[in-house]
Protein backbone atom coordinates (compact mmCIF):
# COMPACT_ATOMS: atom_id res chain seq x y z
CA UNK A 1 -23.75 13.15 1.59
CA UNK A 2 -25.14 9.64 1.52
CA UNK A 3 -22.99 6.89 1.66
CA UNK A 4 -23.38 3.85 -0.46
CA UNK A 5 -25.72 0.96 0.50
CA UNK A 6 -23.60 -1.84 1.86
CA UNK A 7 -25.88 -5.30 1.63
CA UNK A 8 -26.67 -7.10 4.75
CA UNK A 9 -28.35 -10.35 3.64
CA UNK A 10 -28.53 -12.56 0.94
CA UNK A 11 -30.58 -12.09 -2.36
CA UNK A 12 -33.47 -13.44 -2.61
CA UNK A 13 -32.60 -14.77 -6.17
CA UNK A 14 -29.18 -16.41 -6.72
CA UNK A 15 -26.80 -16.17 -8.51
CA UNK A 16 -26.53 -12.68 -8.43
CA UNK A 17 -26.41 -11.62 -12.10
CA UNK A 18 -23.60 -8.60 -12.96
CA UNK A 19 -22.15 -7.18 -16.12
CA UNK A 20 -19.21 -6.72 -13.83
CA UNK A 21 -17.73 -8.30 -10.35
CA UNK A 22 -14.54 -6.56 -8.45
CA UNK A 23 -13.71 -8.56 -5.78
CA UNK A 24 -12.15 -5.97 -3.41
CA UNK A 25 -12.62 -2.33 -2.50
CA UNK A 26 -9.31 -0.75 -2.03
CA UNK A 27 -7.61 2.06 -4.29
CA UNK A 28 -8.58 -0.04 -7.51
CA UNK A 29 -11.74 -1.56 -6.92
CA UNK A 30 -13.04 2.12 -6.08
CA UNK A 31 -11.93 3.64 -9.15
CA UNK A 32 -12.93 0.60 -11.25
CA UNK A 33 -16.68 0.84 -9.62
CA UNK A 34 -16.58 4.42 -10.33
CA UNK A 35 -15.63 4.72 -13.67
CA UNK A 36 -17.43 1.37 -15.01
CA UNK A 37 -20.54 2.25 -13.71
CA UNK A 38 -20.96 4.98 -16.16
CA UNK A 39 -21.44 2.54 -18.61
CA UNK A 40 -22.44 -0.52 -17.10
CA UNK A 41 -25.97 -1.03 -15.62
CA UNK A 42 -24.73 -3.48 -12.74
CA UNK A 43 -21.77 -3.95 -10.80
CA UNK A 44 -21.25 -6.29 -7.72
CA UNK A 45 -18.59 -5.44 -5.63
CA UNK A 46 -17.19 -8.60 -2.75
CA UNK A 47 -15.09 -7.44 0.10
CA UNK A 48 -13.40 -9.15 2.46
CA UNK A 49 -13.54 -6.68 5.39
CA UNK A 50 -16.40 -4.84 6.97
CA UNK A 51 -17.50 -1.32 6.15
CA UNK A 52 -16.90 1.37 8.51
CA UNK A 53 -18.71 4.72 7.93
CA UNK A 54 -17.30 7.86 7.59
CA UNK A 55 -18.69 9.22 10.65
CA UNK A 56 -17.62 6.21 12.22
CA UNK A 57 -13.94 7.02 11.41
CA UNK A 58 -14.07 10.72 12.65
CA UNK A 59 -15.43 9.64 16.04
CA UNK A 60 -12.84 6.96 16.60
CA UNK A 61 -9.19 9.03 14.73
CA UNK A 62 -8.00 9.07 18.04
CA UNK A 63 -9.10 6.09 19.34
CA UNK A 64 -5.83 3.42 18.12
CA UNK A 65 -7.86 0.24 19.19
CA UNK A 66 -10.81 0.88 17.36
CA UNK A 67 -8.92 1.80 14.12
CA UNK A 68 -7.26 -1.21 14.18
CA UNK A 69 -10.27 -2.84 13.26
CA UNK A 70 -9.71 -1.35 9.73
CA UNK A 71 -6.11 -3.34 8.81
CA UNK A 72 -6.28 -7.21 8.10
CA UNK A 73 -5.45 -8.93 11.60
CA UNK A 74 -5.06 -5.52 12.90
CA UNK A 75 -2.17 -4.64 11.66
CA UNK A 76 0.46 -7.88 11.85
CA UNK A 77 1.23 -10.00 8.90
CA UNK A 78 4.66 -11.07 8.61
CA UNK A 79 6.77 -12.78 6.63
CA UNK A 80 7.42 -16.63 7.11
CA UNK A 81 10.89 -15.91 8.78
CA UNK A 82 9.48 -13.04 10.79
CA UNK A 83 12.16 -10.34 9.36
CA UNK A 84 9.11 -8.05 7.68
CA UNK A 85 5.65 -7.68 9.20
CA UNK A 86 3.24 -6.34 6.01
CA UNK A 87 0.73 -3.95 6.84
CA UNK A 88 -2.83 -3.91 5.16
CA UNK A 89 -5.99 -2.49 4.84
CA UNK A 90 -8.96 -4.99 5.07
CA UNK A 91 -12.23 -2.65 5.02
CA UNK A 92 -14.69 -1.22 2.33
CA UNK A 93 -11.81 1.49 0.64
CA UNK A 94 -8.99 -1.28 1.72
CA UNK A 95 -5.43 0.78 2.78
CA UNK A 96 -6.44 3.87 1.29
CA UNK A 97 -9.34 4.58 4.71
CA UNK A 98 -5.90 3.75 6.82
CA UNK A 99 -2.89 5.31 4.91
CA UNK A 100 -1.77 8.84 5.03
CA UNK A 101 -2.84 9.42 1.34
CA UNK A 102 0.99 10.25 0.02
CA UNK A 103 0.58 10.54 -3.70
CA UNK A 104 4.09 10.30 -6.10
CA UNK A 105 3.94 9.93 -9.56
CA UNK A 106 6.11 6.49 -10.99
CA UNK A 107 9.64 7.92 -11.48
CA UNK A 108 10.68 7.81 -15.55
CA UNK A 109 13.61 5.07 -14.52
CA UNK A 110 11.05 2.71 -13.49
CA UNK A 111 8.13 3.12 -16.42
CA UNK A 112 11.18 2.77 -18.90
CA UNK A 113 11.93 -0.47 -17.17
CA UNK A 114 8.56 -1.99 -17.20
CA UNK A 115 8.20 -0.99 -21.09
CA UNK A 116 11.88 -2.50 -21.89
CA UNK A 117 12.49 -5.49 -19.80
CA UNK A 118 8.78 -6.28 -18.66
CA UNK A 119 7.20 -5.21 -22.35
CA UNK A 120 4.52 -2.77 -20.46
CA UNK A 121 2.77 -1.37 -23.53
CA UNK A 122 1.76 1.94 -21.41
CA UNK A 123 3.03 5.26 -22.72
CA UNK A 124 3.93 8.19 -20.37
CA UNK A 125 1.64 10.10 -22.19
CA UNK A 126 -1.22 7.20 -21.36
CA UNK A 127 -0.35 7.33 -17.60
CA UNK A 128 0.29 10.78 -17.03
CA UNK A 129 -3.54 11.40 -18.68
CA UNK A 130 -4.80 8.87 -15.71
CA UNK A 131 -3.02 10.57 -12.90
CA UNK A 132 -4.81 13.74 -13.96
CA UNK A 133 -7.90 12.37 -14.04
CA UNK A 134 -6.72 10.82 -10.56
CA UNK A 135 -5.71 13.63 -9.41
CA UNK A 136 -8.85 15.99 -9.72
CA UNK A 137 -10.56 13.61 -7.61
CA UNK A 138 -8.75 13.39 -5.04
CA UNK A 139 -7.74 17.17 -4.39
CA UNK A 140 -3.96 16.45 -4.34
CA UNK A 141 -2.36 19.17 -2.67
CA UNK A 142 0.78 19.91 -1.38
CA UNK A 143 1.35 20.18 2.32
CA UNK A 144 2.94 23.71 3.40
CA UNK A 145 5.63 23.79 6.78
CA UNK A 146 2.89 25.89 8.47
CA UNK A 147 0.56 22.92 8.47
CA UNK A 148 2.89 20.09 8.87
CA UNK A 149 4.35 20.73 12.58
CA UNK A 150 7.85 21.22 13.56
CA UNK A 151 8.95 17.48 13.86
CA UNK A 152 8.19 17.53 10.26
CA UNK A 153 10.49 20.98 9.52
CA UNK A 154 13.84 19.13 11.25
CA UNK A 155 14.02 16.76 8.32
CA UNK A 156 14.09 19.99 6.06
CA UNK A 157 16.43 21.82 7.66
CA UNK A 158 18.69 18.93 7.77
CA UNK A 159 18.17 18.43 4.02
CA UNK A 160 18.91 22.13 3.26
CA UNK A 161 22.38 22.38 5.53
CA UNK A 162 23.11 19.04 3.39
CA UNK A 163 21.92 20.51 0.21
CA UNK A 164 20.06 16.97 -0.36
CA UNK A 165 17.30 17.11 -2.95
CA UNK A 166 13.53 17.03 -0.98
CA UNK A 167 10.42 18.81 -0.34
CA UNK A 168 6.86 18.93 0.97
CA UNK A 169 4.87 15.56 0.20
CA UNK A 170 1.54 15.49 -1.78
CA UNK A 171 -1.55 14.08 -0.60
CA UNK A 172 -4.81 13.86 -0.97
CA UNK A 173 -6.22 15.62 1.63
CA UNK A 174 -8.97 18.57 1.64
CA UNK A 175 -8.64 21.00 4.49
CA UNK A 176 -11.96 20.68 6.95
CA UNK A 177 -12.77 17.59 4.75
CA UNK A 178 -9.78 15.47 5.43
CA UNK A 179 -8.32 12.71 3.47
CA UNK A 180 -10.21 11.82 0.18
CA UNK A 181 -9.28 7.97 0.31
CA UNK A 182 -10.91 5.99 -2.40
CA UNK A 183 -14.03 5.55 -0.79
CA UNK A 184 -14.62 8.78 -0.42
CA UNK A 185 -13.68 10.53 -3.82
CA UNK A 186 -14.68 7.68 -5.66
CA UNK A 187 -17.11 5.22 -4.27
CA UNK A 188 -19.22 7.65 -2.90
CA UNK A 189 -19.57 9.72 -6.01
CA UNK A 190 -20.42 6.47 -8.30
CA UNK A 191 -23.95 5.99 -9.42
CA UNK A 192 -25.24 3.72 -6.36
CA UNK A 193 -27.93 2.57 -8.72
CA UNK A 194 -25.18 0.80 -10.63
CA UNK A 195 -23.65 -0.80 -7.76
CA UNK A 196 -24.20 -3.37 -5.21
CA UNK A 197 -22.11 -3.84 -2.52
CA UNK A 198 -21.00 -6.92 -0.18
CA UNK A 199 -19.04 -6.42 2.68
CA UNK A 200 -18.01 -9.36 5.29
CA UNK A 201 -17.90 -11.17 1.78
CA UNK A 202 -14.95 -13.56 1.21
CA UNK A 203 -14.17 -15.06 -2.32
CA UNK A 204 -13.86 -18.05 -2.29
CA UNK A 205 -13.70 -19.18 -6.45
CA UNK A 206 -13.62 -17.88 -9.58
CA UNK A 207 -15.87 -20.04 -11.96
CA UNK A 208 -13.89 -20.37 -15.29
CA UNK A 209 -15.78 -22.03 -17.91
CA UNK A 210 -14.18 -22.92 -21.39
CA UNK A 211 -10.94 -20.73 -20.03
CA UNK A 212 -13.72 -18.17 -19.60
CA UNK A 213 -14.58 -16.25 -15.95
CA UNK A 214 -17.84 -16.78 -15.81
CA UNK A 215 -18.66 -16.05 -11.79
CA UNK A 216 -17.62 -16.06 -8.00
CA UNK A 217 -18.67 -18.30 -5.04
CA UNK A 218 -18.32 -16.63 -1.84
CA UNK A 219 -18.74 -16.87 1.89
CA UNK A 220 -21.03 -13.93 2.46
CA UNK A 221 -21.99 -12.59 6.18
CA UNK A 222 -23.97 -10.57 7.14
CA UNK A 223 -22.88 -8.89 10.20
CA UNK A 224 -19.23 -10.52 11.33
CA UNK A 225 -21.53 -12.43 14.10
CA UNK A 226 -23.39 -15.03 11.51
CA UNK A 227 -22.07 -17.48 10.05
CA UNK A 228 -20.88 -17.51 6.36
CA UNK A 229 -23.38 -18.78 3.36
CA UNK A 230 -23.19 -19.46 -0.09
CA UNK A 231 -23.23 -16.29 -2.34
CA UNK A 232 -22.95 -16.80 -6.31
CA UNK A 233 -22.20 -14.04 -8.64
CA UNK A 234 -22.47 -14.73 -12.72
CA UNK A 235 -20.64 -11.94 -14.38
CA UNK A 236 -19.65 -11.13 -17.71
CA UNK A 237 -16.28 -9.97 -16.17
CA UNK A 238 -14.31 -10.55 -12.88
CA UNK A 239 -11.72 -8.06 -11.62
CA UNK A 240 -9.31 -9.36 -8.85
CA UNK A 241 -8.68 -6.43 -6.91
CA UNK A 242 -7.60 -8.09 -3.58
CA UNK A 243 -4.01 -6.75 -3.07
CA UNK A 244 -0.83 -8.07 -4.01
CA UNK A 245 -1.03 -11.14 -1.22
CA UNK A 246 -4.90 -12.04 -1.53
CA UNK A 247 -4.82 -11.59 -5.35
CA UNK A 248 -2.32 -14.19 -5.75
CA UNK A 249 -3.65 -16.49 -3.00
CA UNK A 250 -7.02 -16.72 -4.39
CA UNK A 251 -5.50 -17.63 -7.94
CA UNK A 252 -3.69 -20.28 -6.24
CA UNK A 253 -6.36 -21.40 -3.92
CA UNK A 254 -8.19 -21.54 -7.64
CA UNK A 255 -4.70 -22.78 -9.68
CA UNK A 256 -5.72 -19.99 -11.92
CA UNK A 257 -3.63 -18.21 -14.57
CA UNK A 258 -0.63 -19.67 -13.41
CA UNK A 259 0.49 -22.58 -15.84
CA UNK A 260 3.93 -20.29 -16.92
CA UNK A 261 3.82 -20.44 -12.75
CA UNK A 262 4.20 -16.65 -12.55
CA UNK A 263 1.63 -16.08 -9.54
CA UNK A 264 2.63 -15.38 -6.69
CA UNK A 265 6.10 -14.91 -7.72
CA UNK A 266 8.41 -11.65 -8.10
CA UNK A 267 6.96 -9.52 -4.87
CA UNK A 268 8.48 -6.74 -3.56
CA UNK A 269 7.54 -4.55 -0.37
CA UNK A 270 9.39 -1.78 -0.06
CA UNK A 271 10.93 -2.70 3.21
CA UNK A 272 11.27 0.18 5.43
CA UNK A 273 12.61 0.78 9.06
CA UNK A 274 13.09 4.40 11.60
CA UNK A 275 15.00 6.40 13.11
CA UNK A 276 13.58 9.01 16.21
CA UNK A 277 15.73 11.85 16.62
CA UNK A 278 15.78 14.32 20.23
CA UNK A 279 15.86 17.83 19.92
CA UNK A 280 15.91 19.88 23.03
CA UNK A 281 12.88 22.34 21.70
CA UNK A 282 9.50 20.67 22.47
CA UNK A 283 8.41 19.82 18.86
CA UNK A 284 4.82 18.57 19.54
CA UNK A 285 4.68 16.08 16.63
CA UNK A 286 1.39 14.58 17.36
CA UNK A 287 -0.17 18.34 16.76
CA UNK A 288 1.14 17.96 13.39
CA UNK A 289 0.64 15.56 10.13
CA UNK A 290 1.62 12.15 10.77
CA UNK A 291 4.01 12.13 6.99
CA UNK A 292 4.81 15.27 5.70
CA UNK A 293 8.41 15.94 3.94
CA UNK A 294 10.45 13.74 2.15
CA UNK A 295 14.12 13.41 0.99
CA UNK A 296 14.95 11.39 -2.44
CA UNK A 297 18.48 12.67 -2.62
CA UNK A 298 19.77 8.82 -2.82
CA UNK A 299 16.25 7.38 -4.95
CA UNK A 300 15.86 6.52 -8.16
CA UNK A 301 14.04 9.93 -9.26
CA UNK A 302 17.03 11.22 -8.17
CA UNK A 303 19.91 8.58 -9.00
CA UNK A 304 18.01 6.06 -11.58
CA UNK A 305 18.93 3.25 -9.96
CA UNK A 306 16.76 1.42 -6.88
CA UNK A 307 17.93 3.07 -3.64
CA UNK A 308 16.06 4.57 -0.96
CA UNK A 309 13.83 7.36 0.03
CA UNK A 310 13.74 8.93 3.47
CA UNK A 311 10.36 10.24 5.25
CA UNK A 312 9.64 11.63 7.84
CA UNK A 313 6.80 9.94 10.28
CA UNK A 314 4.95 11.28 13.32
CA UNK A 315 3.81 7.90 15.00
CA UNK A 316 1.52 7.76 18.53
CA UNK A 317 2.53 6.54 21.27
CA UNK A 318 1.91 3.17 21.28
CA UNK A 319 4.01 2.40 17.99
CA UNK A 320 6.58 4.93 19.09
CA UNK A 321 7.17 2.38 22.39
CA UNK A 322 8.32 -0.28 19.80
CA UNK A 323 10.42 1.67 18.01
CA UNK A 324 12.39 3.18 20.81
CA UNK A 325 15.14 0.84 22.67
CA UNK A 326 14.92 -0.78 26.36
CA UNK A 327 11.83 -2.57 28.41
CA UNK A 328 9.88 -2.00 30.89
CA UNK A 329 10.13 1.42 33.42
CA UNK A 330 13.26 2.52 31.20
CA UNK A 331 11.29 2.37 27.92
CA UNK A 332 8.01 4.26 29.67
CA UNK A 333 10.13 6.52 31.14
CA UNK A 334 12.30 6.96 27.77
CA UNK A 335 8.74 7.58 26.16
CA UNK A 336 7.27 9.93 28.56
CA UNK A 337 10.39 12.64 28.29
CA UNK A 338 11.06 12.41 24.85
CA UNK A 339 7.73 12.26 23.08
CA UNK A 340 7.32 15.58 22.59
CA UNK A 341 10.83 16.45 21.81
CA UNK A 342 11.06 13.73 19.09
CA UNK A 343 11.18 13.95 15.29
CA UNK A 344 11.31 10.76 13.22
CA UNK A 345 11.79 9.18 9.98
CA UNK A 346 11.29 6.16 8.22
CA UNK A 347 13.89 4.84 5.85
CA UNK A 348 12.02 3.07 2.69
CA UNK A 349 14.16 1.03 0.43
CA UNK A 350 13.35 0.39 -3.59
CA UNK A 351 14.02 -3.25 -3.01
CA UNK A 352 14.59 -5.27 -5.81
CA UNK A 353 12.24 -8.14 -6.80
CA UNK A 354 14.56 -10.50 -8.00
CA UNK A 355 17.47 -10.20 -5.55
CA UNK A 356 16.10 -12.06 -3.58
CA UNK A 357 12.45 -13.43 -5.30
CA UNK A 358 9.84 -12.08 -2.42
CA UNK A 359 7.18 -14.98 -3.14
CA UNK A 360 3.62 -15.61 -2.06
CA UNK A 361 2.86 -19.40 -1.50
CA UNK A 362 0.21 -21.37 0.21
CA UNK A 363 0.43 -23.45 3.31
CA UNK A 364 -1.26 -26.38 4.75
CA UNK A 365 -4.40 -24.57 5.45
CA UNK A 366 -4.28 -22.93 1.80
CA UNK A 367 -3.53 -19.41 3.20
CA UNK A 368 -1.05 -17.35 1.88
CA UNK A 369 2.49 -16.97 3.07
CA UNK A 370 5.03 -15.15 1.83
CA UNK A 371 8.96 -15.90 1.56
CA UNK A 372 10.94 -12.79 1.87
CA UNK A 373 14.28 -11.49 2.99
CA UNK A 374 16.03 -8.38 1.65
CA UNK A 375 19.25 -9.25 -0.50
CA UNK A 376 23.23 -8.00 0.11
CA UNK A 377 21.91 -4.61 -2.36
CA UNK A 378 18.80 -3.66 -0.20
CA UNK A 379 20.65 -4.33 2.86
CA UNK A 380 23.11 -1.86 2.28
CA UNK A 381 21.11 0.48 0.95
CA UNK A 382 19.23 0.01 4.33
CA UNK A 383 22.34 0.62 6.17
CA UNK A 384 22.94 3.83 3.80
CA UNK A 385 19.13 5.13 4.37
CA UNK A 386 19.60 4.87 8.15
CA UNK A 387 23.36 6.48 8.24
CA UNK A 388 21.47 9.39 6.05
CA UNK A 389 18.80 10.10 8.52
CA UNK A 390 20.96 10.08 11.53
CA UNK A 391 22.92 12.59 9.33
CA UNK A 392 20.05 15.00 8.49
CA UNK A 393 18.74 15.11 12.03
CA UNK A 394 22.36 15.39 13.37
CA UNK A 395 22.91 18.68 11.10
CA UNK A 396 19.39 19.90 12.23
CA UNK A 397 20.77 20.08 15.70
CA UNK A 398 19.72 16.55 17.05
CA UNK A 399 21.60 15.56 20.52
CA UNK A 400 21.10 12.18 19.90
CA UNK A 401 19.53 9.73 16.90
CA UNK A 402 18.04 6.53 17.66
CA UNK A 403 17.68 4.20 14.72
CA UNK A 404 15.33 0.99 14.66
CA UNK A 405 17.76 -2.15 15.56
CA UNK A 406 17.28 -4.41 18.27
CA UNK A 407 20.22 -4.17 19.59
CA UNK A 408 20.26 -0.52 21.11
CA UNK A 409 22.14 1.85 18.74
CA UNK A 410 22.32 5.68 19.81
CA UNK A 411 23.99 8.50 17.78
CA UNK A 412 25.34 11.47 19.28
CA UNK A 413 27.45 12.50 16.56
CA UNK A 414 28.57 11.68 13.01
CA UNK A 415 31.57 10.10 14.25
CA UNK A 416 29.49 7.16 15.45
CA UNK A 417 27.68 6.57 12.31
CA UNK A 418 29.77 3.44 11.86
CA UNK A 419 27.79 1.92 14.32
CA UNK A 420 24.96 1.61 12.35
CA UNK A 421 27.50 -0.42 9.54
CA UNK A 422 28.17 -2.26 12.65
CA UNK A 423 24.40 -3.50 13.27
CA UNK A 424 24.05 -3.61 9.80
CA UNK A 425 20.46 -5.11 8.39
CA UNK A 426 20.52 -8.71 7.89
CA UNK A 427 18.21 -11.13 9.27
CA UNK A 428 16.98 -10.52 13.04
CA UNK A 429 19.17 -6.83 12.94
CA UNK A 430 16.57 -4.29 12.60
CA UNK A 431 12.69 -3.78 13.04
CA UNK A 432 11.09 -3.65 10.04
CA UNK A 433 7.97 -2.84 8.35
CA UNK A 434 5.85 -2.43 5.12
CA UNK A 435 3.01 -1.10 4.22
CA UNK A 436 3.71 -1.37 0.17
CA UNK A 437 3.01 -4.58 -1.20
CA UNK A 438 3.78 -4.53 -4.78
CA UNK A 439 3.77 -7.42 -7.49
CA UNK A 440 3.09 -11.08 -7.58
CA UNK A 441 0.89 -10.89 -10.55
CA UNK A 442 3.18 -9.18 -13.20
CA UNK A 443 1.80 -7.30 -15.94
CA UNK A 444 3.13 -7.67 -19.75
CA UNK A 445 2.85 -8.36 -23.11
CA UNK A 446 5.43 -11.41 -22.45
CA UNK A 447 2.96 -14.21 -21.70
CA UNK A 448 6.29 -16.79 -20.37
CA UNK A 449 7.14 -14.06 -18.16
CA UNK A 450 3.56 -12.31 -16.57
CA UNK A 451 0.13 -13.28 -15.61
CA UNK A 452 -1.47 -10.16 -17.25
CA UNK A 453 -1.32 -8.02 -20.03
CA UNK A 454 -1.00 -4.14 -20.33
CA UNK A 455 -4.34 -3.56 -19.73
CA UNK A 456 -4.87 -6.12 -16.67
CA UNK A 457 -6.75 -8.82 -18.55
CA UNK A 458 -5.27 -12.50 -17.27
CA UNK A 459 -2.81 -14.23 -20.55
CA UNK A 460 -5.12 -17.62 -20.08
CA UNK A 461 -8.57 -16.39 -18.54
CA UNK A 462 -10.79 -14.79 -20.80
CA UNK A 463 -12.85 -12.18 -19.50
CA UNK A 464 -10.39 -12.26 -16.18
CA UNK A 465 -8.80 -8.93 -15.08
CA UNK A 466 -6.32 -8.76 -12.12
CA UNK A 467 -5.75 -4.99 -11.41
CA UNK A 468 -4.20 -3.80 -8.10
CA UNK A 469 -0.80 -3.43 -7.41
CA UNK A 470 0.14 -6.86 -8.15
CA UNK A 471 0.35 -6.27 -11.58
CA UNK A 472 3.46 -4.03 -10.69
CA UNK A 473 6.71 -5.61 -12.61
CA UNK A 474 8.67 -4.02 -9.96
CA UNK A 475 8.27 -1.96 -6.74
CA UNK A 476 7.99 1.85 -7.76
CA UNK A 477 10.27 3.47 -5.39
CA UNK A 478 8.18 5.69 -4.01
CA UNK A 479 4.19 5.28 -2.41
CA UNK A 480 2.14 3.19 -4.85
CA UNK A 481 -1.40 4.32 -4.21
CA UNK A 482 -1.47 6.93 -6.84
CA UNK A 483 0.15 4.62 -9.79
CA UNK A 484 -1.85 1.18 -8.27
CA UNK A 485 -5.39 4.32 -8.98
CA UNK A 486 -4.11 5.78 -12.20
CA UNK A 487 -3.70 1.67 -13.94
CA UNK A 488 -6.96 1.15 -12.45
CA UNK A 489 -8.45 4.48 -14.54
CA UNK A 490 -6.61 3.00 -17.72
CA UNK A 491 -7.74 -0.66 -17.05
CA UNK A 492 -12.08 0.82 -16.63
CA UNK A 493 -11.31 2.92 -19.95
CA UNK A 494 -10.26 -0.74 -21.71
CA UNK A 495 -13.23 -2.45 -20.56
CA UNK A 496 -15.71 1.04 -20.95
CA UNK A 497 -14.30 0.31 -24.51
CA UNK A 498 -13.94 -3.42 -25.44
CA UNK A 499 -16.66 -6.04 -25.38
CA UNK A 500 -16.61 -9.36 -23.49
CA UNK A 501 -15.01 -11.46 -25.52
């Protein structure tokens, strides 16, 4: 198969005319290009990050310094008071080409409270169409034990000696094939003819004319080696597909949409920390898939109410040496006999947007920051997530559980489970990560209260769609990718259907 054409200078003409520009490439600007280019003749797509081929990819999986090349600043973005650091794809398919392509559907609780408090106009029935269509491109399946590795199995039998609700995660994921991120099962399937692609391609404005989007300036390079020019896109619609951080920076950078001063404001990222459990049995968890089961005994498909959901990781070695305690020869020598005797999980919390208000701001240079620290709810629900784990891996016959505080916490038995109440998870207690940006741009038919309505299109900017998951009222509980692609089906369907206004 052919992969798409991925422009390497400037036009000769400028500006660049389109029917349609996407500025990004991630899980919605891939289905967007896909499914708009059946109708529209031309479609210019602006990314950020560089394009890395498929073959590319395959020769460096198990190279962890060249893949880092794929997240934006290779992996570390954290919070202004350095208690989260946000992970995120910056590349031509954005986090899909570096996530483990976990699809969950949005649990009921949360659609009913986007369509009651946030007045989300989108029907079950509308959204469970779209993750069909989603679906059958791409290949969800479920993973079997056989497949996943034994590191993966000790979360299960914990779950089943607890009689906690869980099961096998579904991905996207074809066997000999591998992962079908969006690049793959949708960019590359689109009708190239329709489609022009700029990588190395920052925006840098929207042009709004008459409270109309009209076009996008951007620094364009090349190869990452030149230095940036000038490119100009006239469109007869823009779609912001950035990510939940760049979406709302460029609106500020651009004081766009924002005079309700929604932007920016109401993030959530689904803060998340580990725990590594021993086993004496060799488990080999780097044969094996690196997420595979999941427990949502204490989440809101289960409960209805935000909580958390545990699952379980295989990391390599270099991100397992964080996550494990000590420095120095103790730490290599705590890596180098446990490794392959470990099982692990990562604790992900439903935080809750408003308690406290995760915000993305500008700073001096006009790049964007964001405020966030998890409230007195998600912090005990933290503490709850990690006591659970310990738990499960303690009943699966665990000698010791090692959660992800700084200060050194070990678990032999559920007797010390308190000390993990002890830590607790306030500021500066645990290590913790996210790689689920969500919100920032909320979607609704409210115009005091969101920056876009049910079907992405900006409440001020005509002709202006913002579609990624920044629209999200609220986090979704579980991983986003398959909602953030199934909106982004709905959203092309909308514009497929409706004239520029």
């Amino acid at each position: 198969m052919s992969e798409i054409i991925v422009k390497e200078n400037l036009p000769d003409k400028q500006p660049v005319e389109a029917d349609i520009c996407i500025i990004g490439s991630g899980a919605a600007g891939c289905v967007l290009a896909y499914e708009l280019a059946k109708t529209h003749k031309r479609i210019v797509i602006l990314e950020k990050g560089r394009h890395y081929s498929i073959e590319w990819i395959k020769r460096m999986q198990n190279d962890e310094h060249e893949l880092l090349k794929l997240w934006k600043n290779r992996g570390i973005f954290v919070s202004r008071n350095y208690s989260v650091n946000i992970a995120q794809g910056q590349c031509v398919g954005g986090s899909t080409m570096i996530n483990y392509g976990i699809c969950f559907e949005i649990p009921d609780a949360v659609l009913t409270d986007w369509q009651q408090t946030h007045k989300v106009s989108i029907s079950k029935d509308e959204l469970g169409a779209a993750y069909k269509r989603v679906g059958e491109m791409i290949d969800i399946r479920k993973i079997t034990a056989q497949e996943a590795g034994k590191s993966h199995v000790k979360l299960k039998e914990g779950c089943d000696k607890l009689g906690y609700s869980s099961d096998w995660m579904s991905k996207c994921y074809i066997p000999d094939k591998g992962k079908q991120s969006a690049y793959v099962a949708y960019l590359q399937k689109a009708n190239f003819e329709s489609i022009e692609l700029y990588a190395n391609c920052t925006a840098k404005k929207i042009v709004v004319e008459n409270k109309k989007a009209v076009g996008v300036i951007a620094d364009f390079k090349g190869n990452q080696f030149d230095k940036p020019k000038d490119l100009a896109v006239t469109a007869k619609r823009i779609i912001l597909s950035a990510g939940p951080i760049a979406s709302s920076e460029l609106l500020l950078q651009c004081n766009l949409s924002n005079s309700n001063g929604q932007v920016g404001k109401h993030l959530s990222v689904h803060p998340s920390s580990s725990v590594v459990a021993e086993f004496d049995e060799e488990l080999q968890g780097d044969e094996g898939y690196p997420m595979a089961f999941y427990c949502d005994e204490f989440s809101i498909r289960k409960k209805g109410k935000p909580g958390f959901v545990i699952e379980s990781v295989f990391v390599p070695p270099s991100q397992y040496a964080i996550i494990t305690p000590s420095y120095g020869k103790e730490n290599r020598d705590f890596y180098l006999s446990k490794y392959n005797h470990a099982a692990m999980a990562g604790v992900l919390v439903h935080d809750k947007p408003d308690e406290p208000k995760g915000i993305v701001t500008l700073n001096w240079q006009k790049d964007a920051v964001v405020d966030y620290e998890l409230s007195k709810v998600d912090q005990k629900n933290m503490t709850e997530g990690l006591k659970e784990a310990a738990r499960i891996y303690l009943k699966a016959g665990a000698k010791q559980v090692i959660t992800g505080h700084i200060e050194k916490t070990v678990i032999e038995n559920e007797e010390q489970l308190g000390l993990i109440d002890q830590r607790g998870a306030g500021m500066g207690a645990l290590l913790m990560a996210s790689a689920h940006p969500q919100g920032g741009n909320r979607m609704g038919d409210d115009k005091s209260a969101s920056v876009v309505d049910s079907h992405c299109c900006s409440h001020e900017i005509k002709n202006l769609f913002i579609c990624d998951a920044s629209v999200f009222p609220t986090a979704v509980g579980v991983n986003p990718q398959y909602t953030v692609m199934a909106i982004a089906t709905l959203t092309a369907d909308y514009i497929n259907n409706n004239p520029p206004t």
